[in-house]
C-alpha atoms as a PDB file:
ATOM      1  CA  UNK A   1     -26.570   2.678   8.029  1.00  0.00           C
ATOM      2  CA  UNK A   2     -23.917  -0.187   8.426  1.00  0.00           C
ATOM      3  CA  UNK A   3     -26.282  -2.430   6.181  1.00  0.00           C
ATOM      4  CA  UNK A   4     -26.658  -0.007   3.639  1.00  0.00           C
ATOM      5  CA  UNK A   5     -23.123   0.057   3.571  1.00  0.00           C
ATOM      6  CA  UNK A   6     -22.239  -3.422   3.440  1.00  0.00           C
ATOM      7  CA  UNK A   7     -24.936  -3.763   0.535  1.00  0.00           C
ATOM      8  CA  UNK A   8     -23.701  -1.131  -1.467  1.00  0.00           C
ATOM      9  CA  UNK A   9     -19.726  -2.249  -1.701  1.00  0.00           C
ATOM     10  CA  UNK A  10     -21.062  -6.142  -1.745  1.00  0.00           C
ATOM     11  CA  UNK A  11     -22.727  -5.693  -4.898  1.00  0.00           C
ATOM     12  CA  UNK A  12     -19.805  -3.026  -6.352  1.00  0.00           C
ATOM     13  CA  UNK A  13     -17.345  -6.398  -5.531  1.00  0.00           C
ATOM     14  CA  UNK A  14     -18.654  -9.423  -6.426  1.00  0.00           C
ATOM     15  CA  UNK A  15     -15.815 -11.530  -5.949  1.00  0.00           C
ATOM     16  CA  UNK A  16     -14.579 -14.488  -4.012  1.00  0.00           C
ATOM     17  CA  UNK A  17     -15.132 -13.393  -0.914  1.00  0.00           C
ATOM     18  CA  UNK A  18     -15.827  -9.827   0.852  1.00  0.00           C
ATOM     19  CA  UNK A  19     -16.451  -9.134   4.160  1.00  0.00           C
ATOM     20  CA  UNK A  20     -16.046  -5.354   4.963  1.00  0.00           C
ATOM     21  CA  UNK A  21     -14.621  -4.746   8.540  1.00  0.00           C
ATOM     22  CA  UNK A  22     -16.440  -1.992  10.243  1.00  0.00           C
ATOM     23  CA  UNK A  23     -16.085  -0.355  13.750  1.00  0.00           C
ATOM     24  CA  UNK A  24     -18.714  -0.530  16.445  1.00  0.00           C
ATOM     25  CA  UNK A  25     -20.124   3.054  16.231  1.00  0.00           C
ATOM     26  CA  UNK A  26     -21.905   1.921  20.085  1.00  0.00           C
ATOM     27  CA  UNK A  27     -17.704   0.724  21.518  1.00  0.00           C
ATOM     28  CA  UNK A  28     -16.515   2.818  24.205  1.00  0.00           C
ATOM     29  CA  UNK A  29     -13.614   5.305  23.032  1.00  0.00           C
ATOM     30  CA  UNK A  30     -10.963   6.053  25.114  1.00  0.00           C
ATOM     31  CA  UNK A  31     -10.923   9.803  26.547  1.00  0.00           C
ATOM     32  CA  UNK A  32      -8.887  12.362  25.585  1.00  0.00           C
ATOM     33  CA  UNK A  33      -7.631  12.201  29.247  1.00  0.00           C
ATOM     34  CA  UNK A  34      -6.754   8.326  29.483  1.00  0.00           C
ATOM     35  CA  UNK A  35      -2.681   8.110  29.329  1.00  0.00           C
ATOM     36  CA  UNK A  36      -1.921   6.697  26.123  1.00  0.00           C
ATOM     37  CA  UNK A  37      -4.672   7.070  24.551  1.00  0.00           C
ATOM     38  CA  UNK A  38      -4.769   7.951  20.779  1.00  0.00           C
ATOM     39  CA  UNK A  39      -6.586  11.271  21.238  1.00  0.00           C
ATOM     40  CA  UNK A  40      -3.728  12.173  23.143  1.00  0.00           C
ATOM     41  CA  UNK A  41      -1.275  11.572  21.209  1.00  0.00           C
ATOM     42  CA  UNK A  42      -0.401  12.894  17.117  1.00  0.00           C
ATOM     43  CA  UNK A  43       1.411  12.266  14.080  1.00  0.00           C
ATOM     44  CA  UNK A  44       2.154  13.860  10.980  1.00  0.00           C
ATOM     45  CA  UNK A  45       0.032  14.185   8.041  1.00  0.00           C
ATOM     46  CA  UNK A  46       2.151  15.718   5.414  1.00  0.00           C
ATOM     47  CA  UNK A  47       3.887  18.670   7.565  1.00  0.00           C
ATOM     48  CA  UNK A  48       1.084  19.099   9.553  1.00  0.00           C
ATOM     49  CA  UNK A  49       0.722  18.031  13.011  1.00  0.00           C
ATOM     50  CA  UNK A  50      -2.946  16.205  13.608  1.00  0.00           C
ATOM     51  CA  UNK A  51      -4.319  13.921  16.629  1.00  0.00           C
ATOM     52  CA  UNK A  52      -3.612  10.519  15.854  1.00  0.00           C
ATOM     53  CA  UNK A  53      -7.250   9.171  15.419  1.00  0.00           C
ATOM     54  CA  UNK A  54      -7.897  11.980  13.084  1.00  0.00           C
ATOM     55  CA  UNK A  55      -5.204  10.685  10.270  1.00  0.00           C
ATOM     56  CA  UNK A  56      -7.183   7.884   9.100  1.00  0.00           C
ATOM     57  CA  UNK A  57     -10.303  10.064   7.817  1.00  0.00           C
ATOM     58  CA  UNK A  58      -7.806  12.697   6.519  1.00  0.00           C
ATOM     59  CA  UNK A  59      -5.922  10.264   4.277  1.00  0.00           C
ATOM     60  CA  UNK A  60      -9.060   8.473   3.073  1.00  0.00           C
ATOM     61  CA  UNK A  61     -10.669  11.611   1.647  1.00  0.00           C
ATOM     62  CA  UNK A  62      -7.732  12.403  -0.150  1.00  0.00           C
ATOM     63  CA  UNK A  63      -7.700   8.824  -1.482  1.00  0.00           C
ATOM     64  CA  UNK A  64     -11.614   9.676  -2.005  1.00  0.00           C
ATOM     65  CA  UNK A  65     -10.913  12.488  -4.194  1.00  0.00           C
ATOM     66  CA  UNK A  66      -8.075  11.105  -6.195  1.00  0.00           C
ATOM     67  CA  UNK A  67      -9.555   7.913  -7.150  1.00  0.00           C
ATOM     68  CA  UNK A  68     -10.579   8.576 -10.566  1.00  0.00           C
ATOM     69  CA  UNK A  69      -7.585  10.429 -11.792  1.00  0.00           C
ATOM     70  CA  UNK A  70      -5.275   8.258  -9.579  1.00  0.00           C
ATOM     71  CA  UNK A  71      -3.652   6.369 -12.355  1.00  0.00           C
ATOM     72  CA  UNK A  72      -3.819   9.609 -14.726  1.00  0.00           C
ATOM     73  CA  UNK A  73      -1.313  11.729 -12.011  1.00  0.00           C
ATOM     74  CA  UNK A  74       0.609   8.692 -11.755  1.00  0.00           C
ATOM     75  CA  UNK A  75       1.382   8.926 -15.200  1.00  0.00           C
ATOM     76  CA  UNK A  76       2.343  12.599 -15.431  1.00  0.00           C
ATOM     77  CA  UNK A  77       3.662  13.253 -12.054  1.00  0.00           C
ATOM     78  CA  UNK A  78       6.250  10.721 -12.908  1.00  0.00           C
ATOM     79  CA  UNK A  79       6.212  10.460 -16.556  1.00  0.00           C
ATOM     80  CA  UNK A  80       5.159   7.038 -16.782  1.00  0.00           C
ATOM     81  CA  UNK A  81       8.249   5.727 -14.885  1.00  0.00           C
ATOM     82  CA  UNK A  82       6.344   4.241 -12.170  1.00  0.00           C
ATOM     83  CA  UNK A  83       5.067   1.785 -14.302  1.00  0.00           C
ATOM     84  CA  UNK A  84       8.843   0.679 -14.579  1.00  0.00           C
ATOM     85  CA  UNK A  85       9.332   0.621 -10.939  1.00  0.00           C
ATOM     86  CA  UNK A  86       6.138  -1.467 -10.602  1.00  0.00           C
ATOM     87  CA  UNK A  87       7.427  -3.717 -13.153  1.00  0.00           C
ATOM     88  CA  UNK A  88      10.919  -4.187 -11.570  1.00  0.00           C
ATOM     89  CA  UNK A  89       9.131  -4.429  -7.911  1.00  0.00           C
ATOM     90  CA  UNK A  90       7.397  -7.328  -9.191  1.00  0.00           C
ATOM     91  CA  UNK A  91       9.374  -8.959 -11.230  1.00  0.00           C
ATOM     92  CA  UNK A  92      12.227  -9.130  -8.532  1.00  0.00           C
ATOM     93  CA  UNK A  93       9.476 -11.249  -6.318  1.00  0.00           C
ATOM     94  CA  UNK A  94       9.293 -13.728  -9.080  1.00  0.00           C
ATOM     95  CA  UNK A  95       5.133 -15.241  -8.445  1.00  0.00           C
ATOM     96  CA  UNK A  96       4.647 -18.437  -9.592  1.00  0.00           C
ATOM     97  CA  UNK A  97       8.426 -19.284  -9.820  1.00  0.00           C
ATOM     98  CA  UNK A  98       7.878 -21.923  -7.518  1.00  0.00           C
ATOM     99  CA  UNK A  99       5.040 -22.764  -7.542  1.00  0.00           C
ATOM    100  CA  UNK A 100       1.301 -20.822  -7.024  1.00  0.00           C
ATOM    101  CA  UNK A 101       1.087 -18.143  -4.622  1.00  0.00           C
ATOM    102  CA  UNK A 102      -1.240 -16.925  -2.140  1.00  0.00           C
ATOM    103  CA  UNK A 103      -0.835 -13.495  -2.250  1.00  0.00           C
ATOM    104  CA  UNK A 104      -2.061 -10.111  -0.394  1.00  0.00           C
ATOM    105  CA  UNK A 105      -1.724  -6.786  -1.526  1.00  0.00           C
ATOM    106  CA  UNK A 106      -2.458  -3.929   0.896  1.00  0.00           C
ATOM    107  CA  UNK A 107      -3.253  -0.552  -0.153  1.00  0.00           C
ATOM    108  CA  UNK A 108      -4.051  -2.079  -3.260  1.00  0.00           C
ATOM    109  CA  UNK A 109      -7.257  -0.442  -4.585  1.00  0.00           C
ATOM    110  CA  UNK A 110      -6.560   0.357  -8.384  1.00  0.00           C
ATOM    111  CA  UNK A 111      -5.013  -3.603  -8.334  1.00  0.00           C
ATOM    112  CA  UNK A 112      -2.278  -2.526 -10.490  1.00  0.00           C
ATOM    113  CA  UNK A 113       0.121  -4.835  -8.555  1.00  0.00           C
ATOM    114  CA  UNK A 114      -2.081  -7.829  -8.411  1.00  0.00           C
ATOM    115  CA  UNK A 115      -2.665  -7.629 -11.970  1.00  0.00           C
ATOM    116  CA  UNK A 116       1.159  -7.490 -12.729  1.00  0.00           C
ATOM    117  CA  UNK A 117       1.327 -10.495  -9.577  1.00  0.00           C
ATOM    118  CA  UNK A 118      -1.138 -12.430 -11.743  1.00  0.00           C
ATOM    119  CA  UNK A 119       0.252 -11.457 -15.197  1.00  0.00           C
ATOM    120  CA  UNK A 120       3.811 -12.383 -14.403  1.00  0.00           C
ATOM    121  CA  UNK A 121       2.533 -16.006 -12.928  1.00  0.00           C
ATOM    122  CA  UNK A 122       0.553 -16.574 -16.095  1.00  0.00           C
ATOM    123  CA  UNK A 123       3.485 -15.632 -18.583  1.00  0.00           C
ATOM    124  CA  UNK A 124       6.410 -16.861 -17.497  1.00  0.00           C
ATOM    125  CA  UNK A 125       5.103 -19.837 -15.592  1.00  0.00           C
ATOM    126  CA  UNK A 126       1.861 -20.869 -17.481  1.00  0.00           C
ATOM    127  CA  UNK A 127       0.514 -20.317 -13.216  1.00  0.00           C
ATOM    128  CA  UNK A 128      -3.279 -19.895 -13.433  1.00  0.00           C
ATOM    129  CA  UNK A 129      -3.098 -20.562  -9.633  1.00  0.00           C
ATOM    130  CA  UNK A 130      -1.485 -17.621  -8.021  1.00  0.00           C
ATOM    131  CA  UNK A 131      -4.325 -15.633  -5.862  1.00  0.00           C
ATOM    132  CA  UNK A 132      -3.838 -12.339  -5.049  1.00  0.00           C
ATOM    133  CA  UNK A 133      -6.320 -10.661  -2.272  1.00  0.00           C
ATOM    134  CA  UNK A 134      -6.561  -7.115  -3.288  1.00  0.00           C
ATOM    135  CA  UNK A 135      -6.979  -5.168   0.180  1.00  0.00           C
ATOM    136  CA  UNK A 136      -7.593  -0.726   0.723  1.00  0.00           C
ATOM    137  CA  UNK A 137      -9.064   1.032   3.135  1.00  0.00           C
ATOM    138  CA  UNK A 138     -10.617   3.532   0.662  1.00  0.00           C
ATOM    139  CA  UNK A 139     -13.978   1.944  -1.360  1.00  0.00           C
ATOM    140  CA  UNK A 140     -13.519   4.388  -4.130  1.00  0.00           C
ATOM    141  CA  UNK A 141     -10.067   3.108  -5.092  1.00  0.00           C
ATOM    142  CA  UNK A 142     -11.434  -0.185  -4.530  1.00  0.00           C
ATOM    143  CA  UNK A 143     -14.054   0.421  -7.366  1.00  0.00           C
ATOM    144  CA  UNK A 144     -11.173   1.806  -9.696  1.00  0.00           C
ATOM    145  CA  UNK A 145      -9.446  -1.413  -9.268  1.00  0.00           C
ATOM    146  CA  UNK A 146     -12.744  -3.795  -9.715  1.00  0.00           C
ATOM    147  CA  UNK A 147     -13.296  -1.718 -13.079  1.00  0.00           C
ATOM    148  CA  UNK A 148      -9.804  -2.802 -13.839  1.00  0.00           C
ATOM    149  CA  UNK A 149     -10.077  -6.205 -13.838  1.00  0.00           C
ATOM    150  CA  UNK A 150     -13.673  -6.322 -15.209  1.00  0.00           C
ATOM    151  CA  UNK A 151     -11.357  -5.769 -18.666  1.00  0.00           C
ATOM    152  CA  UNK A 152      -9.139  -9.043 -18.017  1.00  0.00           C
ATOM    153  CA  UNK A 153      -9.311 -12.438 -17.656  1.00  0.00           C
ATOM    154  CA  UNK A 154      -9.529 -13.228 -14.283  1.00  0.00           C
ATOM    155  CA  UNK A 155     -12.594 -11.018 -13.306  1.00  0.00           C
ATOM    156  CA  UNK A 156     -15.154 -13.587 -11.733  1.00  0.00           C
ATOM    157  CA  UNK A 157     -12.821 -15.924 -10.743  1.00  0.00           C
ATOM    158  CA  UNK A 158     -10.446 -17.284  -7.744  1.00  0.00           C
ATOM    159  CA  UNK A 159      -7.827 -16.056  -8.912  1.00  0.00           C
ATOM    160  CA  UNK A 160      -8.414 -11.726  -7.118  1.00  0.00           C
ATOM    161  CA  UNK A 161     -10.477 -10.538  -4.491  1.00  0.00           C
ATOM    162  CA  UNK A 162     -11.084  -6.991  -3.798  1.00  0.00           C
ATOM    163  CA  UNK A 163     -11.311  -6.217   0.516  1.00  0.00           C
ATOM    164  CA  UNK A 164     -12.071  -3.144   1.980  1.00  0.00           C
ATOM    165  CA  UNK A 165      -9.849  -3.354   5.423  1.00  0.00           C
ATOM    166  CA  UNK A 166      -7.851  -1.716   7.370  1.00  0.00           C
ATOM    167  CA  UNK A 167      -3.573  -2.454   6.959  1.00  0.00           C
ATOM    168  CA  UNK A 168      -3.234  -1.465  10.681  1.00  0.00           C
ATOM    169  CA  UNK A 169      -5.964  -4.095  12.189  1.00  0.00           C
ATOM    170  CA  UNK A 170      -6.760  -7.405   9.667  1.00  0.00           C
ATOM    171  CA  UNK A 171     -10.193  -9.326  10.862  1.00  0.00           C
ATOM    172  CA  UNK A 172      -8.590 -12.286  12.284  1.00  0.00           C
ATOM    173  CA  UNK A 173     -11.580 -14.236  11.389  1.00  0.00           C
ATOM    174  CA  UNK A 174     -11.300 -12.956   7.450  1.00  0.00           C
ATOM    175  CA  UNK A 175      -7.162 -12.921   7.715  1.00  0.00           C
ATOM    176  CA  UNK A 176      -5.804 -15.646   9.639  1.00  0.00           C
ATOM    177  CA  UNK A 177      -2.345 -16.408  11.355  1.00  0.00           C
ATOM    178  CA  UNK A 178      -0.020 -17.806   8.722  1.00  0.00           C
ATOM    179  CA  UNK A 179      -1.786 -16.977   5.411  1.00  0.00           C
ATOM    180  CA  UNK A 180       0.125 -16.084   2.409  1.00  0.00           C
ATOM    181  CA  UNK A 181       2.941 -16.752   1.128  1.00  0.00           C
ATOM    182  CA  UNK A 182       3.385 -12.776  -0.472  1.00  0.00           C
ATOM    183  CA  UNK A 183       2.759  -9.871   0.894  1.00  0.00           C
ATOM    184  CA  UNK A 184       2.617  -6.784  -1.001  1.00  0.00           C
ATOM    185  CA  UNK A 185       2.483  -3.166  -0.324  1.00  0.00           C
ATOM    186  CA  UNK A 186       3.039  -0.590  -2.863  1.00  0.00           C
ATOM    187  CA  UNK A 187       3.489   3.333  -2.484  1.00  0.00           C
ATOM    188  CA  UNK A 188       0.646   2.900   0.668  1.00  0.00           C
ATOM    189  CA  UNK A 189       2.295   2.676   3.944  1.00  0.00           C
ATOM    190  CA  UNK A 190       3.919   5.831   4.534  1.00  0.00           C
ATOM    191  CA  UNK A 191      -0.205   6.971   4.463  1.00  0.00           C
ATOM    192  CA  UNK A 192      -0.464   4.795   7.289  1.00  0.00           C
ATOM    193  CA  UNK A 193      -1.448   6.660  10.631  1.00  0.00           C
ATOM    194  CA  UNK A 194       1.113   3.638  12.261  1.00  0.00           C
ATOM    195  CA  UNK A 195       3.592   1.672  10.205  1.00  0.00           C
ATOM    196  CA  UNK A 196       4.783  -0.688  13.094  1.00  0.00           C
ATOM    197  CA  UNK A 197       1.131  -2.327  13.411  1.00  0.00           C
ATOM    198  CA  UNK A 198       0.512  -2.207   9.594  1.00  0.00           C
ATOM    199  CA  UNK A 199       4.105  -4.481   9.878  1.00  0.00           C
ATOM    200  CA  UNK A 200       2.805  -6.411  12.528  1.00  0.00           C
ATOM    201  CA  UNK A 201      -0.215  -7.341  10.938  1.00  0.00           C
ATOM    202  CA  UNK A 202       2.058  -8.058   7.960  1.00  0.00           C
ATOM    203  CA  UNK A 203       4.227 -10.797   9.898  1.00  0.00           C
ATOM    204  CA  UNK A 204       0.945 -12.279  11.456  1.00  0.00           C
ATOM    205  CA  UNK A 205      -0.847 -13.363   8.238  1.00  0.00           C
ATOM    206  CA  UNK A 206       2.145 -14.653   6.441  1.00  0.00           C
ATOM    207  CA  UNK A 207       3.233 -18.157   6.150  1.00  0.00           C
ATOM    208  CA  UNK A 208       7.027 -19.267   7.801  1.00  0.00           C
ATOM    209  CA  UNK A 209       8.931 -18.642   5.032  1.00  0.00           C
ATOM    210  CA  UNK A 210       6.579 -15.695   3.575  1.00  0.00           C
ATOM    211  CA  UNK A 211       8.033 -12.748   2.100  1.00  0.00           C
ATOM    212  CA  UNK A 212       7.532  -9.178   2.746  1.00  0.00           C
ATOM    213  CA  UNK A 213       8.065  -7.007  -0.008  1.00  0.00           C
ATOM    214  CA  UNK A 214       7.316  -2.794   0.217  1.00  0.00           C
ATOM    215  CA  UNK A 215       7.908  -0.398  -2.885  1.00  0.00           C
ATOM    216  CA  UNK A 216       7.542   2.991  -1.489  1.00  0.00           C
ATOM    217  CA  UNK A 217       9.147   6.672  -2.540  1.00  0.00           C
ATOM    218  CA  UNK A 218      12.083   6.915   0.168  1.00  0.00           C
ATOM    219  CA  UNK A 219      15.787   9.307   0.378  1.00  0.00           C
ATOM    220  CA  UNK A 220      17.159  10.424  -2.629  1.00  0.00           C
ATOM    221  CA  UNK A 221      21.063   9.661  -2.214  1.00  0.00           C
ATOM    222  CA  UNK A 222      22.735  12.152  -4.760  1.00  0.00           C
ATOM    223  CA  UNK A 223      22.000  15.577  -3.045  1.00  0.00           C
ATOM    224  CA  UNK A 224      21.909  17.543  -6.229  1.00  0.00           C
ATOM    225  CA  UNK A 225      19.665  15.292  -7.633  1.00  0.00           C
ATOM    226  CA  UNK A 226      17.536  15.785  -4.740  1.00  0.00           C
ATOM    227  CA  UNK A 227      17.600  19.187  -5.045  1.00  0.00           C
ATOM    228  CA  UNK A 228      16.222  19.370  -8.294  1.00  0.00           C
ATOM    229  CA  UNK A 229      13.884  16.399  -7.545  1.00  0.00           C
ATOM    230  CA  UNK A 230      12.554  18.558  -4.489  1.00  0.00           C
ATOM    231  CA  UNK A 231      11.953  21.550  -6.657  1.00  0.00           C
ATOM    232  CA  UNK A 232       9.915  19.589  -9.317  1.00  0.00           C
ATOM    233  CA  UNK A 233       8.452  17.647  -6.089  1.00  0.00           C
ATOM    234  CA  UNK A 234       6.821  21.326  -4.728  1.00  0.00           C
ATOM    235  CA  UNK A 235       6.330  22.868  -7.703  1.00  0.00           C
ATOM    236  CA  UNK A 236       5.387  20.842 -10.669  1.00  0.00           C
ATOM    237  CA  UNK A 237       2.788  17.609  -8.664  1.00  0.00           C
ATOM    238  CA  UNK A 238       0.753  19.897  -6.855  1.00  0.00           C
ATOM    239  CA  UNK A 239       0.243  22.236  -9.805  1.00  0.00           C
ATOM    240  CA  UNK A 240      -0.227  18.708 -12.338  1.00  0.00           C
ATOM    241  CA  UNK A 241      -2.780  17.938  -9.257  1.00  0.00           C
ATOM    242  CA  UNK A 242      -4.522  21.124 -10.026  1.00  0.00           C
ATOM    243  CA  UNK A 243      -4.914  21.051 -14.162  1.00  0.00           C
ATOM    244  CA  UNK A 244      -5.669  17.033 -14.477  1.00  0.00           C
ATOM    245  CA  UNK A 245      -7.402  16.368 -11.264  1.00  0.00           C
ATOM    246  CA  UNK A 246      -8.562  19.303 -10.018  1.00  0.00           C
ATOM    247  CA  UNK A 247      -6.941  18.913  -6.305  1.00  0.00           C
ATOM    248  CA  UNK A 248      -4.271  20.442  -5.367  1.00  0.00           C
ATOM    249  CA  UNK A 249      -4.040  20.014  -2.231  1.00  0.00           C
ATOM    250  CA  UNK A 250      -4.405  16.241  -2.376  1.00  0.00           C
ATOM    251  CA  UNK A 251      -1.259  16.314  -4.190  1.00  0.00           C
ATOM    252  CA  UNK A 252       0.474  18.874  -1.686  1.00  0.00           C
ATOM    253  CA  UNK A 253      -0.278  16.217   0.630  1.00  0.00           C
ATOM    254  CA  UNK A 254       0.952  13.048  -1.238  1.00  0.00           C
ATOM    255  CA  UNK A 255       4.397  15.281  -1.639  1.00  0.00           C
ATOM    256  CA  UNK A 256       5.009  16.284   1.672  1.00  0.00           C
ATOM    257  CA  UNK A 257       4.198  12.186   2.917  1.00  0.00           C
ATOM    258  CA  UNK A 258       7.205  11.129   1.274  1.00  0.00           C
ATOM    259  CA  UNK A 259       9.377  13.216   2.604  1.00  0.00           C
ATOM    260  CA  UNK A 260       8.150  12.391   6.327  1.00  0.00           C
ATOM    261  CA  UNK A 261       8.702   8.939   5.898  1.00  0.00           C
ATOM    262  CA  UNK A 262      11.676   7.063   7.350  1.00  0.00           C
ATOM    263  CA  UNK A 263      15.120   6.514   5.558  1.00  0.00           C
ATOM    264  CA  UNK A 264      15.829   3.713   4.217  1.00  0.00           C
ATOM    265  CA  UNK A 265      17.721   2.852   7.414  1.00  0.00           C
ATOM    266  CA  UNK A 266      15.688   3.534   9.514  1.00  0.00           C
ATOM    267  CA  UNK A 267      12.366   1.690   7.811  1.00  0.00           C
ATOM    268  CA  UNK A 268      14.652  -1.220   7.664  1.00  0.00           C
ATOM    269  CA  UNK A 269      14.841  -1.452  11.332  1.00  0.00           C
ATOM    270  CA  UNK A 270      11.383  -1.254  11.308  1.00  0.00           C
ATOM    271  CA  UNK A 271      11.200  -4.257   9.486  1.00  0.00           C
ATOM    272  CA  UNK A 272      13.454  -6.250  11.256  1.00  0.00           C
ATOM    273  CA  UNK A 273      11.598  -5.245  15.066  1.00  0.00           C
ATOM    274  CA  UNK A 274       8.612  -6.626  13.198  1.00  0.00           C
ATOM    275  CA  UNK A 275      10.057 -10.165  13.312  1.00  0.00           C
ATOM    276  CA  UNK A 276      11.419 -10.202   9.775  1.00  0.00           C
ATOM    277  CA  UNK A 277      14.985 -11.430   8.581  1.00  0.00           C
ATOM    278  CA  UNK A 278      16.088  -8.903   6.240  1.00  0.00           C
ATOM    279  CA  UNK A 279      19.483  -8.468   4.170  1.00  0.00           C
ATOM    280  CA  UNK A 280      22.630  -6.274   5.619  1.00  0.00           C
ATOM    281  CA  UNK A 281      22.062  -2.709   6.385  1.00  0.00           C
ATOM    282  CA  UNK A 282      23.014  -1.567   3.087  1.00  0.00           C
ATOM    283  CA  UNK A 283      21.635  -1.112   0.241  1.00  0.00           C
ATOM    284  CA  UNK A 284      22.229  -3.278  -3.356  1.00  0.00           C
ATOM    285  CA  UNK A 285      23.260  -6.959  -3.515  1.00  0.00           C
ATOM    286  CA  UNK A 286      22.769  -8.555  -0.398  1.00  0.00           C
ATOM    287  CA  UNK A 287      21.137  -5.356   1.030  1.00  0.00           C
ATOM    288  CA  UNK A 288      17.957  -5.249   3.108  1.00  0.00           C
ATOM    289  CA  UNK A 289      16.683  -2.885   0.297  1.00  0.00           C
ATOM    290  CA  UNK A 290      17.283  -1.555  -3.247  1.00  0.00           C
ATOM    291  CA  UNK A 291      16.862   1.997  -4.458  1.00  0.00           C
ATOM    292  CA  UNK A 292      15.425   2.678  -7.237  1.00  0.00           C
ATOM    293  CA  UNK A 293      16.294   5.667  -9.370  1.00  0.00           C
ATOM    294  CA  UNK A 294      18.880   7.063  -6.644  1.00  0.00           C
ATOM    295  CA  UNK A 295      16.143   6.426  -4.174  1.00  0.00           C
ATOM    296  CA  UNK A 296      13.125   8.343  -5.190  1.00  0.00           C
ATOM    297  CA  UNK A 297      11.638   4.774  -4.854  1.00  0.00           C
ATOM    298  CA  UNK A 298      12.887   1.927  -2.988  1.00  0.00           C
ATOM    299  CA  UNK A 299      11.961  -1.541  -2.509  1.00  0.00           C
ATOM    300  CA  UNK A 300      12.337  -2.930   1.096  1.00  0.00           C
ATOM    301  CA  UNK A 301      11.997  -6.966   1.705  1.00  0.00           C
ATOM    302  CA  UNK A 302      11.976  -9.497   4.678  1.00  0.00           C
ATOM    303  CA  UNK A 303      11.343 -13.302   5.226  1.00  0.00           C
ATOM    304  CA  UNK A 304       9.086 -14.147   7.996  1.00  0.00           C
ATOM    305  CA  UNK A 305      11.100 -17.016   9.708  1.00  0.00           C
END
């Protein structure tokens, strides 16, 4: 069944280089009884309580169903404005300012941030260099984002590679110690069942010097804005998700993620246990992030040192 597998997403991505990481259906799992152990222990997904080792196969099939329509909700559960945060995300990392990049973008399946990686090199650097390795968890999104760039210019060459991995645990042998010089992670790692190993692995592959860089939906600082932002939130996404994707409760769930994810505060401590140097606890200039419409997006940074 593996090989089938492997065969099957080999020939959907043929790219520079794919090896899909895959876990030993024989290893021995830890009991429910062993101290410690993840069956013992849960997390959230959305507001519900679930065992820890069950989060992973939740999120995926609601990144399963969504695929297709993924861009599509994007569009009308924000009105196109996340294309602007995207752009501003980007564009504040500067790719090929200095140079070309190696890049890696986690929970990156549709490759709408390694296109704008690779776009932004190309324009305002004439950088045909950059690389960006294009890396999800979920196959189907990974498809979305090979069709993608089948319509560009740098389909079938060195330039992307789409990897079907896992954020929390990087194949040492595919992702080695002190990689990249970029790491990206866009609206993906509050879906992670553990963000402190998805920012370990984050510190381990980049370079000295490499930068960290997370756009994710975080607190909204103007409390009557966030009023009427919540009501739209509950109301309005998972009833879009209904009409235009036929899911509603996919939606429900990407709604109630956001608002279980840390503060901006508090995920910036994260980042600094991690190993990163980030900015002052503030946000703005200076800041270790920078909210983005009042902070219904925010974009978090650190240098690996």
């Amino acid at each position: 069944m593996q090989t089938a597998t492997r065969k099957l997403t080999r020939s959907a991505f043929p790219c520079r280089r794919v090896r899909l990481d895959h876990t030993d259906a024989n290893a021995p799992r830890p009991s429910p009884d062993t101290p410690g152990s993840s069956q013992s222990r849960t997390t959230h997904f959305g507001f519900q309580t679930v065992p820890e080792d069950l989060k992973e196969s939740l999120v995926k099939n609601v990144f399963s169903s969504v695929a297709t329509s993924y861009d599509v909700m994007n569009d009308a559960m924000s009105m196109g404005v996340h294309r602007l945060w995207k752009d501003e995300y980007v564009g504040s990392l500067k790719p090929g300012a200095k140079g070309p990049l190696r890049c890696i973008d986690l929970a990156g399946g549709t490759g709408d941030i390694a296109l704008r990686i690779l776009d932004h090199a190309r324009e305002n650097y004439a950088d045909r260099e950059t690389s960006v390795d294009v890396v999800d968890i979920n196959p189907e999104m990974l498809k979305e984002g090979y069709k993608r760039f089948k319509k560009t210019m740098y389909h079938n060459t060195p330039q992307v590679a789409f990897i079907e991995s896992n954020a929390q645990a990087l194949s040492k042998e595919q992702f080695s110690d002190n990689t990249y010089d970029l790491y990206t992670i866009a609206f993906g790692i509050r879906n992670c069942t553990s963000i402190p190993d998805v920012l370990k692995e984050a510190y381990r592959v980049l370079k000295p010097g490499g930068t960290f860089a997370c756009l994710e939906f975080s607190k909204v600082d103007n409390p009557l804005f966030g009023m009427l932002y919540d009501q739209y939130s509950f109301s309005v996404i998972p009833m879009l998700g209904s009409i235009l994707a036929g899911d509603r409760e996919s939606y429900q769930y990407l709604v109630e993620s956001i608002r279980k994810f840390p503060s901006q505060p508090e995920f910036a401590t994260m980042i600094a246990d991690a190993g990163f140097a980030i900015g002052g606890m503030h946000e703005g200039k200076g800041g270790a992030w920078t909210n983005l419409w009042n902070g219904i997006a925010c974009v978090h940074k650190g240098v690996k040192l």
